[in-house]
PDB file of N, CA and C in Angstrom:
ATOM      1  N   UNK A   1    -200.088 -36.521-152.992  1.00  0.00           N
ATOM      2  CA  UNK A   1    -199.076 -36.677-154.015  1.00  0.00           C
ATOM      3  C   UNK A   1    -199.314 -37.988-154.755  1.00  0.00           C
ATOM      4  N   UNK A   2    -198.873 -38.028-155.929  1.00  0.00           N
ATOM      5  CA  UNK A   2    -199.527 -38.963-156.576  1.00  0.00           C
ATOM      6  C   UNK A   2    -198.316 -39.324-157.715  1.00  0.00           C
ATOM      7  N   UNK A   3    -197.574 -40.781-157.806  1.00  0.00           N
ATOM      8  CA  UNK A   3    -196.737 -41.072-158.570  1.00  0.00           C
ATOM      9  C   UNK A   3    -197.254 -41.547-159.895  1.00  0.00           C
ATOM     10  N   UNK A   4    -196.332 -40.796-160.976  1.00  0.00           N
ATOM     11  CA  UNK A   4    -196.835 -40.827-161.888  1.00  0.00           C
ATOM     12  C   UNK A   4    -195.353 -41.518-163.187  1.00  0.00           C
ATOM     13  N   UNK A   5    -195.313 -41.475-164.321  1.00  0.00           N
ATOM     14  CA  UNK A   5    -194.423 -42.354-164.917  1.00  0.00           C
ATOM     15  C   UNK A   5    -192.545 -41.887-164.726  1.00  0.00           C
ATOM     16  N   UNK A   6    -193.276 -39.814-165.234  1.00  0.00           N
ATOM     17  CA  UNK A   6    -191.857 -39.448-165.264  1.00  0.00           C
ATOM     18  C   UNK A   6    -191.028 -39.146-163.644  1.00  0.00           C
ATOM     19  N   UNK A   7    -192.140 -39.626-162.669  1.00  0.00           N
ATOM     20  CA  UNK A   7    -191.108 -39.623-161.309  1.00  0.00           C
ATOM     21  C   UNK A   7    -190.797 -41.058-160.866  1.00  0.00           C
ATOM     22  N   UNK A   8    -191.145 -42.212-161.822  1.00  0.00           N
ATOM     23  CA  UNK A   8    -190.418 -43.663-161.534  1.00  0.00           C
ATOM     24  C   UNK A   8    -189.603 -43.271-162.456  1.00  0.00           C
ATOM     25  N   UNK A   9    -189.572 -42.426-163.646  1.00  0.00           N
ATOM     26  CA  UNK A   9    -187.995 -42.680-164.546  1.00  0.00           C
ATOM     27  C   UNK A   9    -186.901 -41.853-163.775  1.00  0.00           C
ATOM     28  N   UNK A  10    -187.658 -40.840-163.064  1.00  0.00           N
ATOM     29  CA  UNK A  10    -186.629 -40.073-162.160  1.00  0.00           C
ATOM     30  C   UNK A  10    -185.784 -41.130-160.782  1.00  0.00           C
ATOM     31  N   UNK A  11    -186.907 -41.674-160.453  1.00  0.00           N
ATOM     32  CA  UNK A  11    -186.357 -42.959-159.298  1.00  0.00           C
ATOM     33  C   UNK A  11    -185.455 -44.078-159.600  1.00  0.00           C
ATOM     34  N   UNK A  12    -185.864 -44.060-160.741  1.00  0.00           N
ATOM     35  CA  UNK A  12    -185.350 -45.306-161.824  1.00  0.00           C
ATOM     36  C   UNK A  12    -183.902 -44.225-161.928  1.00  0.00           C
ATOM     37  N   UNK A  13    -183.756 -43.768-162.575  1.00  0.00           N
ATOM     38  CA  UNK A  13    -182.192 -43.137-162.931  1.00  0.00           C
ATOM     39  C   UNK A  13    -181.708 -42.838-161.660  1.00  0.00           C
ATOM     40  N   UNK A  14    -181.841 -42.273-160.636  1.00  0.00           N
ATOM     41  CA  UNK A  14    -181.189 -42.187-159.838  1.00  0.00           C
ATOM     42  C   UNK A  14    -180.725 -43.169-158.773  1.00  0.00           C
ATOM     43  N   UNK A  15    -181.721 -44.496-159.009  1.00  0.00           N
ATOM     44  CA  UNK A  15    -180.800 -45.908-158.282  1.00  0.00           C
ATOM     45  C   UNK A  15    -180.613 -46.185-159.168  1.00  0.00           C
ATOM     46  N   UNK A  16    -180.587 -45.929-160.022  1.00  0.00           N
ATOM     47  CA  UNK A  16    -179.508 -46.784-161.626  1.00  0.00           C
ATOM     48  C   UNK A  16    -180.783 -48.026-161.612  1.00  0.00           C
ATOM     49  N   UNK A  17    -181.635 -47.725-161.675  1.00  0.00           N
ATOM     50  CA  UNK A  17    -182.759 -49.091-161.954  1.00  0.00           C
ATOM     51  C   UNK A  17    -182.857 -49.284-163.460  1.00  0.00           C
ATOM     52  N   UNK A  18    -183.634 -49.887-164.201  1.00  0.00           N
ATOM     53  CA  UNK A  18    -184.207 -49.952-165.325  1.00  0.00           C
ATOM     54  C   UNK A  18    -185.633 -51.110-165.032  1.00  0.00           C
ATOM     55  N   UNK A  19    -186.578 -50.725-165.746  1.00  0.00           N
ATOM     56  CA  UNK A  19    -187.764 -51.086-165.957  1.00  0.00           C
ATOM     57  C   UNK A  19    -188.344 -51.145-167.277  1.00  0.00           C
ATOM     58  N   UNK A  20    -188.928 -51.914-167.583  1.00  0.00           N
ATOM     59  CA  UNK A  20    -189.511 -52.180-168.826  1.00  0.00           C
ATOM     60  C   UNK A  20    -191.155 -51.902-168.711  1.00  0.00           C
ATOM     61  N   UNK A  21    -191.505 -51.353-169.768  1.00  0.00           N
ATOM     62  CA  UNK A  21    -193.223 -50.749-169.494  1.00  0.00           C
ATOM     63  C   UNK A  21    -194.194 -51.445-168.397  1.00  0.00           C
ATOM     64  N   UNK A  22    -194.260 -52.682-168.944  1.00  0.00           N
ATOM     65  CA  UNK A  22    -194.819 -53.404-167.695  1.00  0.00           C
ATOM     66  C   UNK A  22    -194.486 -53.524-166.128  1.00  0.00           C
ATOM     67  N   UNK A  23    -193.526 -53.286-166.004  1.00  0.00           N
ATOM     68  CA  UNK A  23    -192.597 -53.039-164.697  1.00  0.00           C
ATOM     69  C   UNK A  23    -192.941 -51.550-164.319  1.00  0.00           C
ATOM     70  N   UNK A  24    -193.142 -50.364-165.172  1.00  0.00           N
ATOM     71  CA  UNK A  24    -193.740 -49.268-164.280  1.00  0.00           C
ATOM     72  C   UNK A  24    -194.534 -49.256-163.985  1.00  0.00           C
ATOM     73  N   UNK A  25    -195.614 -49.963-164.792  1.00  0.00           N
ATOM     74  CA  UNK A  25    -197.199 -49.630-164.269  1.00  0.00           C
ATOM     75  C   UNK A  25    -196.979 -50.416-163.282  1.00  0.00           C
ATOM     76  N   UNK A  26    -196.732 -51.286-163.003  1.00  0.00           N
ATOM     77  CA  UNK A  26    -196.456 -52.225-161.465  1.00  0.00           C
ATOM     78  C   UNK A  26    -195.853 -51.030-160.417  1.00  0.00           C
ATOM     79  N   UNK A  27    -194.969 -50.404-160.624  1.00  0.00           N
ATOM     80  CA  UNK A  27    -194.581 -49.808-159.809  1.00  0.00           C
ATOM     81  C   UNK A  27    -195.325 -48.771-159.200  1.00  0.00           C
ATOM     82  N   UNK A  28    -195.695 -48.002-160.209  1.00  0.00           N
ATOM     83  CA  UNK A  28    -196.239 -46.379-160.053  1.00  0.00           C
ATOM     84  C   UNK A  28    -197.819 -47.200-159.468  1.00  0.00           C
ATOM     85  N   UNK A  29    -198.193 -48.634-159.671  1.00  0.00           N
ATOM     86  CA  UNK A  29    -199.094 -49.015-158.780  1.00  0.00           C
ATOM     87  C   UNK A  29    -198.736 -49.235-157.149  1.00  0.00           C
ATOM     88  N   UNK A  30    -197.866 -49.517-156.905  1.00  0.00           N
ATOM     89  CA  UNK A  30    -197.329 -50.242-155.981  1.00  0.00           C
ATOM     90  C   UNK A  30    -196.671 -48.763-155.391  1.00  0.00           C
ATOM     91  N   UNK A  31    -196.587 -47.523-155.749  1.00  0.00           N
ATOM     92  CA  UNK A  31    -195.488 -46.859-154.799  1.00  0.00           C
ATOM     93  C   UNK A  31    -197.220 -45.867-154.679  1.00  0.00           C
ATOM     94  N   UNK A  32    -198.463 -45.560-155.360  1.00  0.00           N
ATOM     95  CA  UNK A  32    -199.139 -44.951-155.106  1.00  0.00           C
ATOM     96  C   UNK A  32    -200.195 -45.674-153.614  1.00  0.00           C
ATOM     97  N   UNK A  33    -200.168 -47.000-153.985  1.00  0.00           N
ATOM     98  CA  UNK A  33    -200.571 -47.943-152.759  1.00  0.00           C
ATOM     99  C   UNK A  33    -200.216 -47.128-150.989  1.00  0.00           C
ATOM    100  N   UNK A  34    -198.642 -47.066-151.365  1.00  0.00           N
ATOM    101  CA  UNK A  34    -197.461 -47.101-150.518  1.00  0.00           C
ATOM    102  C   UNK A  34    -198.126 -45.276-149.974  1.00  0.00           C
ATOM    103  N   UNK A  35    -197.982 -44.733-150.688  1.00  0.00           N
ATOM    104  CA  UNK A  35    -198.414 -42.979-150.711  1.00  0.00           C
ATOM    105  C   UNK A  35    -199.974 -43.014-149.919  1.00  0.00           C
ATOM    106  N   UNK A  36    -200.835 -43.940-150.490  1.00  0.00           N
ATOM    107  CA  UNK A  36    -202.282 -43.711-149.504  1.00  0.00           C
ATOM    108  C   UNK A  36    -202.383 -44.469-148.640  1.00  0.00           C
ATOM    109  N   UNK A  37    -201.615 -45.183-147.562  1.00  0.00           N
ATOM    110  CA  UNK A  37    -201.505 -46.060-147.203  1.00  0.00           C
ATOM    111  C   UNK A  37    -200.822 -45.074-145.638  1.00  0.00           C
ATOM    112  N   UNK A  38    -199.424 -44.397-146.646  1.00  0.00           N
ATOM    113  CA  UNK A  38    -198.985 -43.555-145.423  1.00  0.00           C
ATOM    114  C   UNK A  38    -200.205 -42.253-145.019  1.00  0.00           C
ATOM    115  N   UNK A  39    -200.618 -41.659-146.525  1.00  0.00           N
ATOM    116  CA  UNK A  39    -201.652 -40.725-145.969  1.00  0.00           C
ATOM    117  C   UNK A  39    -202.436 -40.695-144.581  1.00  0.00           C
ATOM    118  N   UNK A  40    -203.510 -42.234-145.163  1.00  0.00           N
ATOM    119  CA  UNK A  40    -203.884 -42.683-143.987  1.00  0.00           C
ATOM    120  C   UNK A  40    -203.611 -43.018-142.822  1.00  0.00           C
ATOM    121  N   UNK A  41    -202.528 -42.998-142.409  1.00  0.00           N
ATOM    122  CA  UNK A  41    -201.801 -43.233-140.949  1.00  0.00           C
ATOM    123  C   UNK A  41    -201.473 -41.452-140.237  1.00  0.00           C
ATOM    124  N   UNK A  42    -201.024 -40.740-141.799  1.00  0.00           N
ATOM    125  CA  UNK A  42    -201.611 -39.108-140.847  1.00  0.00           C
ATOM    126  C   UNK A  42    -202.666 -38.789-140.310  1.00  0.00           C
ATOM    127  N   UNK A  43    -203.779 -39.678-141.001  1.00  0.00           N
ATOM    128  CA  UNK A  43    -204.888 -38.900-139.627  1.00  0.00           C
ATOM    129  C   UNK A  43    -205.128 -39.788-138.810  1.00  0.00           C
ATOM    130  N   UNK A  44    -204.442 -40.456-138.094  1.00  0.00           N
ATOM    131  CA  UNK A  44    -204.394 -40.802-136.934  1.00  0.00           C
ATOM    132  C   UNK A  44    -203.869 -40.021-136.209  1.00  0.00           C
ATOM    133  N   UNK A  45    -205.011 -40.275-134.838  1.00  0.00           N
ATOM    134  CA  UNK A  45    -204.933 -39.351-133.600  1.00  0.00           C
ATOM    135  C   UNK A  45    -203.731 -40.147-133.045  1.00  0.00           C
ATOM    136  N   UNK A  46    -202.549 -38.968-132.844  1.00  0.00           N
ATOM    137  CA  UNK A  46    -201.872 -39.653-132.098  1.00  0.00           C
ATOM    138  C   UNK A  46    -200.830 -38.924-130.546  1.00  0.00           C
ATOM    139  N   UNK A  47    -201.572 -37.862-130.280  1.00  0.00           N
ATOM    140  CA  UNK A  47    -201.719 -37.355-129.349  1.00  0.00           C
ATOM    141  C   UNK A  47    -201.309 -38.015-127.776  1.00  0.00           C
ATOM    142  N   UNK A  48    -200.073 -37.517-127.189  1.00  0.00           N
ATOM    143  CA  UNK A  48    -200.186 -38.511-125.606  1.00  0.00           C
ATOM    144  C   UNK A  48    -199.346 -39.671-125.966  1.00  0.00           C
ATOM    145  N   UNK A  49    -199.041 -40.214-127.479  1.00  0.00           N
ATOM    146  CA  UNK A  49    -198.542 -41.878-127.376  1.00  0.00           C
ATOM    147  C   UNK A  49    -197.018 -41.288-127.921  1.00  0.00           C
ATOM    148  N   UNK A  50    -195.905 -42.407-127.272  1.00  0.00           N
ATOM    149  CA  UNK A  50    -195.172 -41.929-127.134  1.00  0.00           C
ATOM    150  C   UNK A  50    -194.110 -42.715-128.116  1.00  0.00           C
ATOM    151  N   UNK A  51    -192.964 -41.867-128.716  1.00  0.00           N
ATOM    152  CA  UNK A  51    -192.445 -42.092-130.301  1.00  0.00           C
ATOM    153  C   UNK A  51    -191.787 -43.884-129.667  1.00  0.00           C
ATOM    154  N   UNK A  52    -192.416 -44.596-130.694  1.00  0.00           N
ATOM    155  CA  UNK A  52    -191.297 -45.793-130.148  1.00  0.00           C
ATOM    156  C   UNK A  52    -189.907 -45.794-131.007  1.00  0.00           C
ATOM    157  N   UNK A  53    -189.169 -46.290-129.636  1.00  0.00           N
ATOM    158  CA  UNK A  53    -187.693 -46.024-130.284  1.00  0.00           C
ATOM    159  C   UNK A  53    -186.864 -47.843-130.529  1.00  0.00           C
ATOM    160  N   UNK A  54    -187.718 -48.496-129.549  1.00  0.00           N
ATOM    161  CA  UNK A  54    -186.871 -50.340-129.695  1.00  0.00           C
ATOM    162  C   UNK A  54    -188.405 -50.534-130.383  1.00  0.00           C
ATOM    163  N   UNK A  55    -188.275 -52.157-130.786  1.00  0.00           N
ATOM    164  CA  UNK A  55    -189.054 -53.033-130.748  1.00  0.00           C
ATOM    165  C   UNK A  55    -189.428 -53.590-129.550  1.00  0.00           C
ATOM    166  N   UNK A  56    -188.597 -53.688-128.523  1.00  0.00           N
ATOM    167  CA  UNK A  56    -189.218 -54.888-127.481  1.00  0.00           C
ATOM    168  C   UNK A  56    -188.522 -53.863-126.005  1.00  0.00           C
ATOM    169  N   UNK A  57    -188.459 -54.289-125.131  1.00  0.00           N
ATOM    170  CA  UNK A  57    -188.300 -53.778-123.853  1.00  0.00           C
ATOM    171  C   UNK A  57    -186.109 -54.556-123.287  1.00  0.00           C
ATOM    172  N   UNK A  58    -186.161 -55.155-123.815  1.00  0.00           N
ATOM    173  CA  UNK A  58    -185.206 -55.807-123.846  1.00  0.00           C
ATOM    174  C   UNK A  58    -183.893 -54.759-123.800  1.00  0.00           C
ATOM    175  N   UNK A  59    -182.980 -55.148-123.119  1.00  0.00           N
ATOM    176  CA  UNK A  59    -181.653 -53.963-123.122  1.00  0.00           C
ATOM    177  C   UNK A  59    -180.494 -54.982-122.983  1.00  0.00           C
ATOM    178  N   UNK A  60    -179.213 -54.664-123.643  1.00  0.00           N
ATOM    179  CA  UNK A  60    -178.670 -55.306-123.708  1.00  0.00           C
ATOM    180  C   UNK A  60    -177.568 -55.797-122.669  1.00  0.00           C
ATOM    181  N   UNK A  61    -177.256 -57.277-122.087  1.00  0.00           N
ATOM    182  CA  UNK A  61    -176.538 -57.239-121.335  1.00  0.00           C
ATOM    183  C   UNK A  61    -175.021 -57.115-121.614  1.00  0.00           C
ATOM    184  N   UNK A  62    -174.463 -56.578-121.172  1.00  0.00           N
ATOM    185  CA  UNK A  62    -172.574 -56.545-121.255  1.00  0.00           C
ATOM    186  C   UNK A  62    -172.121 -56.899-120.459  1.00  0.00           C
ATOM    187  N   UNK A  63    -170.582 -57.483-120.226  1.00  0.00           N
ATOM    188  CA  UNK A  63    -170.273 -58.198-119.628  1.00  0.00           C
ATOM    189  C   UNK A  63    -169.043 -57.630-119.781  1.00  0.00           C
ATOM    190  N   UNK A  64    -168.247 -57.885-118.983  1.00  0.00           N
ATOM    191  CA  UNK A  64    -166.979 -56.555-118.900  1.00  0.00           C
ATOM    192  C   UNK A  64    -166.058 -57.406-118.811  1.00  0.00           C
ATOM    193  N   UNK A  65    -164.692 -56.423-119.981  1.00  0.00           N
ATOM    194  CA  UNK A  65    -163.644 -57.287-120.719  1.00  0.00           C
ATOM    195  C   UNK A  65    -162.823 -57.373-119.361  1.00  0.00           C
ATOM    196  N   UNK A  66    -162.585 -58.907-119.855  1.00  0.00           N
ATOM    197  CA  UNK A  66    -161.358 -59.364-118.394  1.00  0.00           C
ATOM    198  C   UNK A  66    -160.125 -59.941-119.259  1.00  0.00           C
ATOM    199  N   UNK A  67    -158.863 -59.835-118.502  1.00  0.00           N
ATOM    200  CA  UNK A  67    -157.711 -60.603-119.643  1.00  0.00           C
ATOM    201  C   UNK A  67    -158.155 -61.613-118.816  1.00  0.00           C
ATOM    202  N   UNK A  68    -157.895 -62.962-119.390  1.00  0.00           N
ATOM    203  CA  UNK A  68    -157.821 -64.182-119.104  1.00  0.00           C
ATOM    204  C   UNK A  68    -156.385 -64.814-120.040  1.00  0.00           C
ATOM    205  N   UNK A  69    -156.513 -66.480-119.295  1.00  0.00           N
ATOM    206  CA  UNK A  69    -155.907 -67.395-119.731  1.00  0.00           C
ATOM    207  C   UNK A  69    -156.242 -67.611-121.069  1.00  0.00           C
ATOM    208  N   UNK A  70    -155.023 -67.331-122.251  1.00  0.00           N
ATOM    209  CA  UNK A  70    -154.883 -67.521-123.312  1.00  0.00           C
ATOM    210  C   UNK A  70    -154.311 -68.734-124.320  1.00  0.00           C
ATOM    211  N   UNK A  71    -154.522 -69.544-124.907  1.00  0.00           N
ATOM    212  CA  UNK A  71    -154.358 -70.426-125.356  1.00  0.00           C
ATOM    213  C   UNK A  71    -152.502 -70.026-126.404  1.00  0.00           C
ATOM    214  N   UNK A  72    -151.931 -71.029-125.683  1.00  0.00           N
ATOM    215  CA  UNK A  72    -150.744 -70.745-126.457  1.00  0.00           C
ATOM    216  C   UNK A  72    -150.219 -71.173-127.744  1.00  0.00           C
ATOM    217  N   UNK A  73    -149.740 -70.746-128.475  1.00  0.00           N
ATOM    218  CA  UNK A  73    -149.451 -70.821-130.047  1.00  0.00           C
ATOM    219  C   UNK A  73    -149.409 -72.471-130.576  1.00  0.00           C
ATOM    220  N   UNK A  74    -148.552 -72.996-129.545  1.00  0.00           N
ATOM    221  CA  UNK A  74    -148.023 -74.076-130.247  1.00  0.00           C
ATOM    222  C   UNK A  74    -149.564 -74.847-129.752  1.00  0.00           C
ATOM    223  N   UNK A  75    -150.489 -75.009-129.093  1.00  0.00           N
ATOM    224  CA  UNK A  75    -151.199 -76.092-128.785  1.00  0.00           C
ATOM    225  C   UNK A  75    -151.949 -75.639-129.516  1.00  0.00           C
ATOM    226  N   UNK A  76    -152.239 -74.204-130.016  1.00  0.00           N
ATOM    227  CA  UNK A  76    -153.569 -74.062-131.488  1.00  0.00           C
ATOM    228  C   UNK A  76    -153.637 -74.983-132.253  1.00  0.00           C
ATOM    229  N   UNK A  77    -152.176 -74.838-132.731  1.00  0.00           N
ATOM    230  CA  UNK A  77    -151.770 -75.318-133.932  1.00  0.00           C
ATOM    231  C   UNK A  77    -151.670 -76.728-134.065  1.00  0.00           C
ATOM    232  N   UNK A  78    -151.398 -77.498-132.883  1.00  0.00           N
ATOM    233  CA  UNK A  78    -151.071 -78.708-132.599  1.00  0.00           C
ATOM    234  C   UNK A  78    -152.318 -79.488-133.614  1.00  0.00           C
ATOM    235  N   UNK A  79    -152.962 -79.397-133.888  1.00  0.00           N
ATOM    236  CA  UNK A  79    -154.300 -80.170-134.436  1.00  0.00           C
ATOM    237  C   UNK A  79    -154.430 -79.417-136.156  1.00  0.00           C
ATOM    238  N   UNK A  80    -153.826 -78.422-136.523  1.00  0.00           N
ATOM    239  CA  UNK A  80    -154.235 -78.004-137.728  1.00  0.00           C
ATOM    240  C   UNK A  80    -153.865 -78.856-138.654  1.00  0.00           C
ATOM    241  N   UNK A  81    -154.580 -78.565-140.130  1.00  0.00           N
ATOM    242  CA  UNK A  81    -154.012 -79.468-141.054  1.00  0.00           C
ATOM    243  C   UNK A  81    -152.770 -78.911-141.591  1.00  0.00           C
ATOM    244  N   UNK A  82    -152.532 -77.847-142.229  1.00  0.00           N
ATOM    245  CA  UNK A  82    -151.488 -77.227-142.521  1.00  0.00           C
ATOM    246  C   UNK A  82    -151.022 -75.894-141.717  1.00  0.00           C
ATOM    247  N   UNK A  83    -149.756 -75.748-141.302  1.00  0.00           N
ATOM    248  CA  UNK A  83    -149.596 -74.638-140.633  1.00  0.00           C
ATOM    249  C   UNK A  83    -148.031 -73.838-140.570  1.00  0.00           C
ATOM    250  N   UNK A  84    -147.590 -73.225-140.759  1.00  0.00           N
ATOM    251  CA  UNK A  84    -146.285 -73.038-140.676  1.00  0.00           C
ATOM    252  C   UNK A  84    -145.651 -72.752-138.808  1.00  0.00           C
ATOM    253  N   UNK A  85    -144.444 -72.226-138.758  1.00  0.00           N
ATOM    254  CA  UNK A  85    -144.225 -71.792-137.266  1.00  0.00           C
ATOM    255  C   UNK A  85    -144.870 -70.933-136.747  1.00  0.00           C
ATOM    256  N   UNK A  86    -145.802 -69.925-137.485  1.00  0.00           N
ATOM    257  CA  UNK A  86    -146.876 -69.585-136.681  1.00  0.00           C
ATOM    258  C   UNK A  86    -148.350 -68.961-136.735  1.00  0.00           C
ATOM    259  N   UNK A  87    -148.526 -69.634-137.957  1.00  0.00           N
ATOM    260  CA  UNK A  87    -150.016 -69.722-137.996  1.00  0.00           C
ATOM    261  C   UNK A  87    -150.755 -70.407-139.252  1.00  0.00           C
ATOM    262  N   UNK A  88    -151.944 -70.542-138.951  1.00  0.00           N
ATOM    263  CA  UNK A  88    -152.593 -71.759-140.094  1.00  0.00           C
ATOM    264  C   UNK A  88    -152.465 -71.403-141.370  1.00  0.00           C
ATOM    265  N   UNK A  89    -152.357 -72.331-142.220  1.00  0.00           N
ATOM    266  CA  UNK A  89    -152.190 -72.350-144.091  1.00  0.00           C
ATOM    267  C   UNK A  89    -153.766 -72.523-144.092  1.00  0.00           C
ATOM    268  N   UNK A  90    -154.158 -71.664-145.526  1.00  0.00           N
ATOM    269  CA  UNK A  90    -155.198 -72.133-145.949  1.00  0.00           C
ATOM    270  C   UNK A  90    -155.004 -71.592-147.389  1.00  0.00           C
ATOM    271  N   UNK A  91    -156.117 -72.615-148.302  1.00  0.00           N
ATOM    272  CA  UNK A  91    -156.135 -71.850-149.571  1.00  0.00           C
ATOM    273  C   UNK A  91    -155.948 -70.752-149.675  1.00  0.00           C
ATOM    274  N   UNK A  92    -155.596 -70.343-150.892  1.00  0.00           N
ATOM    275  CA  UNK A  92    -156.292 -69.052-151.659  1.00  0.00           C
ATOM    276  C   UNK A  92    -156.895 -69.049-151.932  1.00  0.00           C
ATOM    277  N   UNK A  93    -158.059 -67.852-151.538  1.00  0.00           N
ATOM    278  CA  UNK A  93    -159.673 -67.781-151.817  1.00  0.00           C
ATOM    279  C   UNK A  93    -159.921 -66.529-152.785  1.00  0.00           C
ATOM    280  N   UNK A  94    -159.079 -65.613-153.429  1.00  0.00           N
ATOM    281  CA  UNK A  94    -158.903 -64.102-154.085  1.00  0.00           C
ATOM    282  C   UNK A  94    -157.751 -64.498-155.067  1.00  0.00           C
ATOM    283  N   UNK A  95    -158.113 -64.189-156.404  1.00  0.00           N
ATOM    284  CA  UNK A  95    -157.250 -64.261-156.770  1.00  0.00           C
ATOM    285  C   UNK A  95    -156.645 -62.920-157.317  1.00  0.00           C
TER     286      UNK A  95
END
């Protein structure tokens, strides 16, 4: 398969892209690269090897929810700069 102008204007309209002439030939260079590049990885023998699914061997540890000792309202607050009776002031960041 082989990319050609009117399937980057098709790619192009459908992510809402825009490109200017010089910008396709870059592309339709760069996505035909991409096309013989994967070709070549189909004929690899790959027979026996097995699909990888992580990057690394690594699994994740968890650690299991416990209630604990909770910090009480008034000593949060004890140190804030602004705060009402029960919880911190801060700017408005949205207007």
């Amino acid at each position: 398969m082989k990319i050609d102008k009117s399937t980057i204007h098709k790619i192009a309209h459908l992510s809402r892209l825009n490109f200017d002439g010089k910008d396709e030939d870059k592309m339709v260079d760069s996505l035909n690269e991409i096309i013989d590049w994967v070709t070549k990885l189909e004929e690899v023998d790959t027979e026996g090897v097995k699909p990888l699914t992580h990057m690394t061997e690594e699994v994740n540890v968890l650690r299991e929810d416990k209630v604990s000792n909770t910090l009480a309202r008034e000593r949060g607050l004890k140190n804030a700069p602004k705060k009402d009776e029960e919880s911190f002031r801060v700017p408005k960041v949205i207007e």
